[in-house]
PDB file of N, CA and C in Angstrom:
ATOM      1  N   UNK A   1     -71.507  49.875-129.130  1.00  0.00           N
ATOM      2  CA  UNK A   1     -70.230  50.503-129.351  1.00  0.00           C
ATOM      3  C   UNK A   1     -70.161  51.003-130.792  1.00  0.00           C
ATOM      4  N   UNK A   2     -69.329  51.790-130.653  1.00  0.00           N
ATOM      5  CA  UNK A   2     -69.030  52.827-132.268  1.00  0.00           C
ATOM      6  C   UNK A   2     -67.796  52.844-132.313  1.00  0.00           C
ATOM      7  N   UNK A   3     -67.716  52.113-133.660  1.00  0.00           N
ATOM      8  CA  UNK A   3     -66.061  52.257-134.475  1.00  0.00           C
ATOM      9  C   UNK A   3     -65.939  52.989-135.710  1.00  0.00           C
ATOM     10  N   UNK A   4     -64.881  53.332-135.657  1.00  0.00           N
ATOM     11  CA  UNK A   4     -64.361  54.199-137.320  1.00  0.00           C
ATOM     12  C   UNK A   4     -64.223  53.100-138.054  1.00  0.00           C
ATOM     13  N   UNK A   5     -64.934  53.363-139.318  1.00  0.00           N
ATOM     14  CA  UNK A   5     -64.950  52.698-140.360  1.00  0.00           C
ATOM     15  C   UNK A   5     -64.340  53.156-141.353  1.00  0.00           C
ATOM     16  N   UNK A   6     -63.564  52.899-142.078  1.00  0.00           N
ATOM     17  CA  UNK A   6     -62.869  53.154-143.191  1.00  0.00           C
ATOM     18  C   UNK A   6     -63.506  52.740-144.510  1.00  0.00           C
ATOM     19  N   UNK A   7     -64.226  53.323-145.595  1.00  0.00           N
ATOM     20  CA  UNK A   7     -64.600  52.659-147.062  1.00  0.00           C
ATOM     21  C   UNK A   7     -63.870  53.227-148.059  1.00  0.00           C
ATOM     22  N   UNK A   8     -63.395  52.365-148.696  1.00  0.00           N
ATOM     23  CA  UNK A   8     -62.706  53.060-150.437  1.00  0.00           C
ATOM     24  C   UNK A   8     -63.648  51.510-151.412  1.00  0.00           C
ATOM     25  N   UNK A   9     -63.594  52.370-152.183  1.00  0.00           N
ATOM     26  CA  UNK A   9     -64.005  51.801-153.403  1.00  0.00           C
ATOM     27  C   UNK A   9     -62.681  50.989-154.494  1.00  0.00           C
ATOM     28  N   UNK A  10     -62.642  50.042-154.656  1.00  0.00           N
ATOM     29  CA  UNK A  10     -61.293  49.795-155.438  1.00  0.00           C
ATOM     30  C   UNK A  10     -61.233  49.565-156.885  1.00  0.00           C
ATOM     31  N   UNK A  11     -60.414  49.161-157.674  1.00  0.00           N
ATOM     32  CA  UNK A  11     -60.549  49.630-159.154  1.00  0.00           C
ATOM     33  C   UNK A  11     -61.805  48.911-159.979  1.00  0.00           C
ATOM     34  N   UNK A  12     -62.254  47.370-159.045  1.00  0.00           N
ATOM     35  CA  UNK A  12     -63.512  46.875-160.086  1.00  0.00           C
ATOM     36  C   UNK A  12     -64.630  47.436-159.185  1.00  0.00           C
ATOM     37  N   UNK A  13     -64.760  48.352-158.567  1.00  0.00           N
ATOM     38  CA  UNK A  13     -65.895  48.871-158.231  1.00  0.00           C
ATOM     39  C   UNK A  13     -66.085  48.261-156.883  1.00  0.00           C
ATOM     40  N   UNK A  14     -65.847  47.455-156.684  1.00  0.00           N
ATOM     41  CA  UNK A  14     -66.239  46.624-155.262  1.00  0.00           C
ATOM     42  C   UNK A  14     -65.618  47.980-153.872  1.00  0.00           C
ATOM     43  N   UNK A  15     -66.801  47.844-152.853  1.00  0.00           N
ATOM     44  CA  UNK A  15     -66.369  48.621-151.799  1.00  0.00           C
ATOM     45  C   UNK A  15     -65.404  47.515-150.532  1.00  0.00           C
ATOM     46  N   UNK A  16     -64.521  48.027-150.238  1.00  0.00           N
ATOM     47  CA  UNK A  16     -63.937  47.303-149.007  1.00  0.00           C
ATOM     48  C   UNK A  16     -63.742  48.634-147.431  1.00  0.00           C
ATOM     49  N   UNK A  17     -64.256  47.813-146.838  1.00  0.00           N
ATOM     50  CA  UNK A  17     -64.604  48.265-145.736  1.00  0.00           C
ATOM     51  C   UNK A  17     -63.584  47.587-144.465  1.00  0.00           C
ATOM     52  N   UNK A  18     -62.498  48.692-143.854  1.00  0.00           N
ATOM     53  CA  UNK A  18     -62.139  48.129-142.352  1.00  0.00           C
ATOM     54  C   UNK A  18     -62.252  48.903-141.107  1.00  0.00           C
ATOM     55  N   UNK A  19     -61.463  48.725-139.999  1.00  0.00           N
ATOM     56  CA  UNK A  19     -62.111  49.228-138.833  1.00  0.00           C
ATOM     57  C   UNK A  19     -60.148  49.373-138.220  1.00  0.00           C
ATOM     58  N   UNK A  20     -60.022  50.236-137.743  1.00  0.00           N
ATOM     59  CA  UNK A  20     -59.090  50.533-138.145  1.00  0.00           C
ATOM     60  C   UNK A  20     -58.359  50.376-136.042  1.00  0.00           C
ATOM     61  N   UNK A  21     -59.567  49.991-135.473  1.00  0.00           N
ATOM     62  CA  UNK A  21     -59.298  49.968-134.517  1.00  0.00           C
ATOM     63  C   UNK A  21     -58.967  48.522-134.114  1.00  0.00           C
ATOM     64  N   UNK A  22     -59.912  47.673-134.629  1.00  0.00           N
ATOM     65  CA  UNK A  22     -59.353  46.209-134.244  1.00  0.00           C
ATOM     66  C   UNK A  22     -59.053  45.406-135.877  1.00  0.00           C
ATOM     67  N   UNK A  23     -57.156  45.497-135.699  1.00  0.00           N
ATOM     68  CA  UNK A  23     -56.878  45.010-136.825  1.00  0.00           C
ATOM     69  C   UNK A  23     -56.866  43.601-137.390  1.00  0.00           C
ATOM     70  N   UNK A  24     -57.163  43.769-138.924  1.00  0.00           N
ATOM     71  CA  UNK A  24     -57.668  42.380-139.188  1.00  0.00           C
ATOM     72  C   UNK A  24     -59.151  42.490-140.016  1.00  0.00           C
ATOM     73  N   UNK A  25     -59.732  43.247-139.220  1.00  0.00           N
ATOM     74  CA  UNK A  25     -61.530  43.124-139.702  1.00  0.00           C
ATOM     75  C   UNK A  25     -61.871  44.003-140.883  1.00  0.00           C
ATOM     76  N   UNK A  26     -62.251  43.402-141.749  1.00  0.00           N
ATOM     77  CA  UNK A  26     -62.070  43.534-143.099  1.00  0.00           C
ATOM     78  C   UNK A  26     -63.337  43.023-143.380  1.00  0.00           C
ATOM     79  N   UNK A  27     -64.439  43.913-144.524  1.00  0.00           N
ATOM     80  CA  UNK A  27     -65.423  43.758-145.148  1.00  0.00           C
ATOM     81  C   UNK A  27     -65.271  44.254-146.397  1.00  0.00           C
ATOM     82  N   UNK A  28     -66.267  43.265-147.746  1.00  0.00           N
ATOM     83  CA  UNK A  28     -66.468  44.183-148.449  1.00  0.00           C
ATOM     84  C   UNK A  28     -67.774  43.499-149.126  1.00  0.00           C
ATOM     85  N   UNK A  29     -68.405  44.699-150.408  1.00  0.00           N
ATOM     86  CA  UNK A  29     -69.774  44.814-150.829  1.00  0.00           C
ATOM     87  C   UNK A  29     -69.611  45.295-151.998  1.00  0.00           C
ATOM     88  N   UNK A  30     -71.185  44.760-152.922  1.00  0.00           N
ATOM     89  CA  UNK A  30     -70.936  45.300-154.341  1.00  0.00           C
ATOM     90  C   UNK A  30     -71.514  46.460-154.304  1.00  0.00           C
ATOM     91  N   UNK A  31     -72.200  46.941-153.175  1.00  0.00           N
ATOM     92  CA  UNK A  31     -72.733  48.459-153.121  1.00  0.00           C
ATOM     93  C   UNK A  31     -72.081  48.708-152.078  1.00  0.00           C
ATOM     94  N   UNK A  32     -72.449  50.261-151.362  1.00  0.00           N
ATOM     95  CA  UNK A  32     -71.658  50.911-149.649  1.00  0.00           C
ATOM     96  C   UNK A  32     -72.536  50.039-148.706  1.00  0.00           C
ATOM     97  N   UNK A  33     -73.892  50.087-149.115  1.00  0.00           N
ATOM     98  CA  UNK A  33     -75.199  49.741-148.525  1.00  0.00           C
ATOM     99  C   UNK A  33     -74.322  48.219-147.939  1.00  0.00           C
ATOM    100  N   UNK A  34     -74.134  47.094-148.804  1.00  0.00           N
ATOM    101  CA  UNK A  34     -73.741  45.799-148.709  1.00  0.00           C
ATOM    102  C   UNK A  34     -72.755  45.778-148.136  1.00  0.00           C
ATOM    103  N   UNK A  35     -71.496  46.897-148.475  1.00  0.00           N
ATOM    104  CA  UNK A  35     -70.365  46.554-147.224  1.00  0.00           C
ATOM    105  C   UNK A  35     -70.746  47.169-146.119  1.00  0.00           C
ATOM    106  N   UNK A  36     -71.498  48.143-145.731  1.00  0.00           N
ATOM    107  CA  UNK A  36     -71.615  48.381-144.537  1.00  0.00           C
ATOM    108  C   UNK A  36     -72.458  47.406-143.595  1.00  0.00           C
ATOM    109  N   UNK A  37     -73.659  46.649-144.186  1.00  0.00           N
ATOM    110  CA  UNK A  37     -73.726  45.315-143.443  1.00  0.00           C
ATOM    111  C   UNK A  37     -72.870  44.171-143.037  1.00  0.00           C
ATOM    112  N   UNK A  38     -72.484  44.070-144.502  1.00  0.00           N
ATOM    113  CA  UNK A  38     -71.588  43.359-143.529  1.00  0.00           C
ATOM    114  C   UNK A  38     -70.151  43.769-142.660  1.00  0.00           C
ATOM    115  N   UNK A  39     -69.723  44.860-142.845  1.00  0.00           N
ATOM    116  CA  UNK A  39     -69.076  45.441-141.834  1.00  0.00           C
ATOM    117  C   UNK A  39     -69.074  44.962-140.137  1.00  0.00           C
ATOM    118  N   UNK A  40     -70.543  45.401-140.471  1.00  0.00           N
ATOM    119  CA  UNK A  40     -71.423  45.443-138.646  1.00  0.00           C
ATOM    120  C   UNK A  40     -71.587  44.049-139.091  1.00  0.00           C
ATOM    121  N   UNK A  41     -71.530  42.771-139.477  1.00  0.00           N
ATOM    122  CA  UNK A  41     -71.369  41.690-139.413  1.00  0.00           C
ATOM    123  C   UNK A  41     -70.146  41.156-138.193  1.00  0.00           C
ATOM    124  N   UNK A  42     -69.016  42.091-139.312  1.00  0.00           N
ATOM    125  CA  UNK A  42     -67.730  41.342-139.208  1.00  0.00           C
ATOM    126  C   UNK A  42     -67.039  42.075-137.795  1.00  0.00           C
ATOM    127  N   UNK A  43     -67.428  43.005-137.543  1.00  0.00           N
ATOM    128  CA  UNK A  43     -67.193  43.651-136.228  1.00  0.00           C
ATOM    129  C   UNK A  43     -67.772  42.888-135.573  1.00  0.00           C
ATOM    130  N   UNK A  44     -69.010  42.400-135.198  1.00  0.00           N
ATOM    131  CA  UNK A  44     -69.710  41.858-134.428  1.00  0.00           C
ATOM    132  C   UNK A  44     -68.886  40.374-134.126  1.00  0.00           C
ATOM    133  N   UNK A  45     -68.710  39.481-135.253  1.00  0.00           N
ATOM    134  CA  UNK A  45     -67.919  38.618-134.901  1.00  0.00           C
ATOM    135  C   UNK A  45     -66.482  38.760-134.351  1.00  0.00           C
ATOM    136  N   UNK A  46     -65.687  39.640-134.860  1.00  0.00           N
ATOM    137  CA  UNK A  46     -64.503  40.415-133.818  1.00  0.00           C
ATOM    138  C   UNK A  46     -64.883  39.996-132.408  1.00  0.00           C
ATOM    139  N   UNK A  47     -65.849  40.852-131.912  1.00  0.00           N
ATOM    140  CA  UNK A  47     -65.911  41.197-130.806  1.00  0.00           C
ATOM    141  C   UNK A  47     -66.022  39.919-129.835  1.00  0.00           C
ATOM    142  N   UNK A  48     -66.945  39.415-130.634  1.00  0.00           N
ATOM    143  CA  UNK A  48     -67.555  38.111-129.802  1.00  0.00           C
ATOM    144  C   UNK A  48     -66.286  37.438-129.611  1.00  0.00           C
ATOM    145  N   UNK A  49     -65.551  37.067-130.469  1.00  0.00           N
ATOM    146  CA  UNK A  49     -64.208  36.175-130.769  1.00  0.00           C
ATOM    147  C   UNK A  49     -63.180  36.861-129.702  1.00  0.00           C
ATOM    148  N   UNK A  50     -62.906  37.804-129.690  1.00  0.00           N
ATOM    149  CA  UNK A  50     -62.197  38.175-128.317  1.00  0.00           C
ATOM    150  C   UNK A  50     -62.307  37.710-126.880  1.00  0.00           C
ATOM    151  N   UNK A  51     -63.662  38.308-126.967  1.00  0.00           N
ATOM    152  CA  UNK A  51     -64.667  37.758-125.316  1.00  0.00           C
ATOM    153  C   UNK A  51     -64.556  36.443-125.190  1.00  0.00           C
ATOM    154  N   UNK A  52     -64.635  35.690-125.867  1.00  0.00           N
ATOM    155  CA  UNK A  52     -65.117  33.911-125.987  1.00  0.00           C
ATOM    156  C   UNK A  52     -63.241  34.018-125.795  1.00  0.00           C
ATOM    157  N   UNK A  53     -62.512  34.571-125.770  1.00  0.00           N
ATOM    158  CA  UNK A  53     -60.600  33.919-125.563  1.00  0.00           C
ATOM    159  C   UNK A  53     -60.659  34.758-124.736  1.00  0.00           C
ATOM    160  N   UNK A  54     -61.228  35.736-123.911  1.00  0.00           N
ATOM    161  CA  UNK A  54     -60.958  36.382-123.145  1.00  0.00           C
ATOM    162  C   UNK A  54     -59.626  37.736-122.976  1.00  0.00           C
ATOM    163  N   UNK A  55     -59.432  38.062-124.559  1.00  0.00           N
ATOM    164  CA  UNK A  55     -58.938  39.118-124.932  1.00  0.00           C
ATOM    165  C   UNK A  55     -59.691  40.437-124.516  1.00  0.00           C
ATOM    166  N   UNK A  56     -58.713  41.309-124.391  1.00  0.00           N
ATOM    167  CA  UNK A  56     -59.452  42.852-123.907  1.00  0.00           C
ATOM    168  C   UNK A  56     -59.845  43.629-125.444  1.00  0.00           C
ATOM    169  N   UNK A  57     -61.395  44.159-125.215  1.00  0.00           N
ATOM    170  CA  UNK A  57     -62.107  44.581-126.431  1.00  0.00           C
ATOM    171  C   UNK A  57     -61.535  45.789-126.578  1.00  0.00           C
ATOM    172  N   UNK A  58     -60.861  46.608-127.625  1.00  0.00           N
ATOM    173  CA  UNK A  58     -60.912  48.012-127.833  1.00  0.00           C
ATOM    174  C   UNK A  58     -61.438  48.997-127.896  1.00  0.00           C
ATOM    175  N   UNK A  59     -61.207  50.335-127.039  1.00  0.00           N
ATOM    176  CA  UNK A  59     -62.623  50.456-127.037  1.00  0.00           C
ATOM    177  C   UNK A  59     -62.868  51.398-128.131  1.00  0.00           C
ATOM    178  N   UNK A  60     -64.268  51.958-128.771  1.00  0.00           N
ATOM    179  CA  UNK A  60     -63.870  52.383-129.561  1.00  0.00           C
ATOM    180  C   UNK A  60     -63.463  53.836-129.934  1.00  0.00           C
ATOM    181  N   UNK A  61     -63.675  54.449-131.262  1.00  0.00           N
ATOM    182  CA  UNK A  61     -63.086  55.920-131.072  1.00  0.00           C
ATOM    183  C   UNK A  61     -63.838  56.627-131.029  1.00  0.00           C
ATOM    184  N   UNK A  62     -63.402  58.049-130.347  1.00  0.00           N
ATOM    185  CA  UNK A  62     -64.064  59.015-130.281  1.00  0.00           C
ATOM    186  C   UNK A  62     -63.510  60.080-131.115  1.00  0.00           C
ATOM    187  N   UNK A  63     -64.205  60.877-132.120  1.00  0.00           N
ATOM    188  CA  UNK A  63     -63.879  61.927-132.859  1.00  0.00           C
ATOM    189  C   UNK A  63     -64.068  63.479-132.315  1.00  0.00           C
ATOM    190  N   UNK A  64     -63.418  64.252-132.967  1.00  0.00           N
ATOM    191  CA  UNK A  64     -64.312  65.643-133.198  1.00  0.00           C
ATOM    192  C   UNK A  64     -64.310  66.023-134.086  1.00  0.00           C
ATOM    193  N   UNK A  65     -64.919  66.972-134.900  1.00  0.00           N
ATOM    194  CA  UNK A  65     -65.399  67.373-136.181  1.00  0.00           C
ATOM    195  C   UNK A  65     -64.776  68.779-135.612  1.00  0.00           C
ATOM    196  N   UNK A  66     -63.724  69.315-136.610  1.00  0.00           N
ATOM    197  CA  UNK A  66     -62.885  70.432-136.275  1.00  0.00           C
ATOM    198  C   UNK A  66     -63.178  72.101-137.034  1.00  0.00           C
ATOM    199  N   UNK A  67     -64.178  72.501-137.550  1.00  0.00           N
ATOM    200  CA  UNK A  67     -64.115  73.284-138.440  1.00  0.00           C
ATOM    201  C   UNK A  67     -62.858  74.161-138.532  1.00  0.00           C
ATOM    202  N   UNK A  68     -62.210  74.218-139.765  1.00  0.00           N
ATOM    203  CA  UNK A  68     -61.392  75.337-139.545  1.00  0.00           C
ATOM    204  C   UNK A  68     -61.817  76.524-141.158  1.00  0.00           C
ATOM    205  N   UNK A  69     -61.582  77.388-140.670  1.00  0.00           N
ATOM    206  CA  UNK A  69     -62.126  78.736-141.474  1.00  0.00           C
ATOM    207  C   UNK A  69     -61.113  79.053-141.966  1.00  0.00           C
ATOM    208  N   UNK A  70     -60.545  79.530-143.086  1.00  0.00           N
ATOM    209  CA  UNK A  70     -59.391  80.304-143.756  1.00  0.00           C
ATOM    210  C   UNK A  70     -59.729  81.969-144.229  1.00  0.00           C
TER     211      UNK A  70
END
């Protein structure tokens, strides 16, 4: 599965990383590289943690990439 990930960088440099689909799941890293592992960490445990209570998984998003021309 594929989720939207959200990264900003915050004022001491540290990246924080969430998922904007299942709220709550929250990562972060002293590089993008490091929060995006553990990202796919912390999603992964999400998911599992639902299934194991038998909560319904979200599913995830689908985009489109819109060009617009002026």
């Amino acid at each position: 599965m594929k989720y939207r990930v959200l990264i900003e960088q915050d004022e001491d440099g540290v990246y924080i990383a969430e998922v904007p689909a299942l709220p709550g799941c929250i990562a972060q890293g002293e590089t993008r590289d490091e929060c995006i592992r553990n990202i796919r960490e912390a999603i992964a445990a999400y998911l599992e943690s639902l299934e194991a209570h038998g909560d319904p998984v979200p599913p995830p998003i689908t985009e489109e990439v819109v060009e617009v021309r002026l």
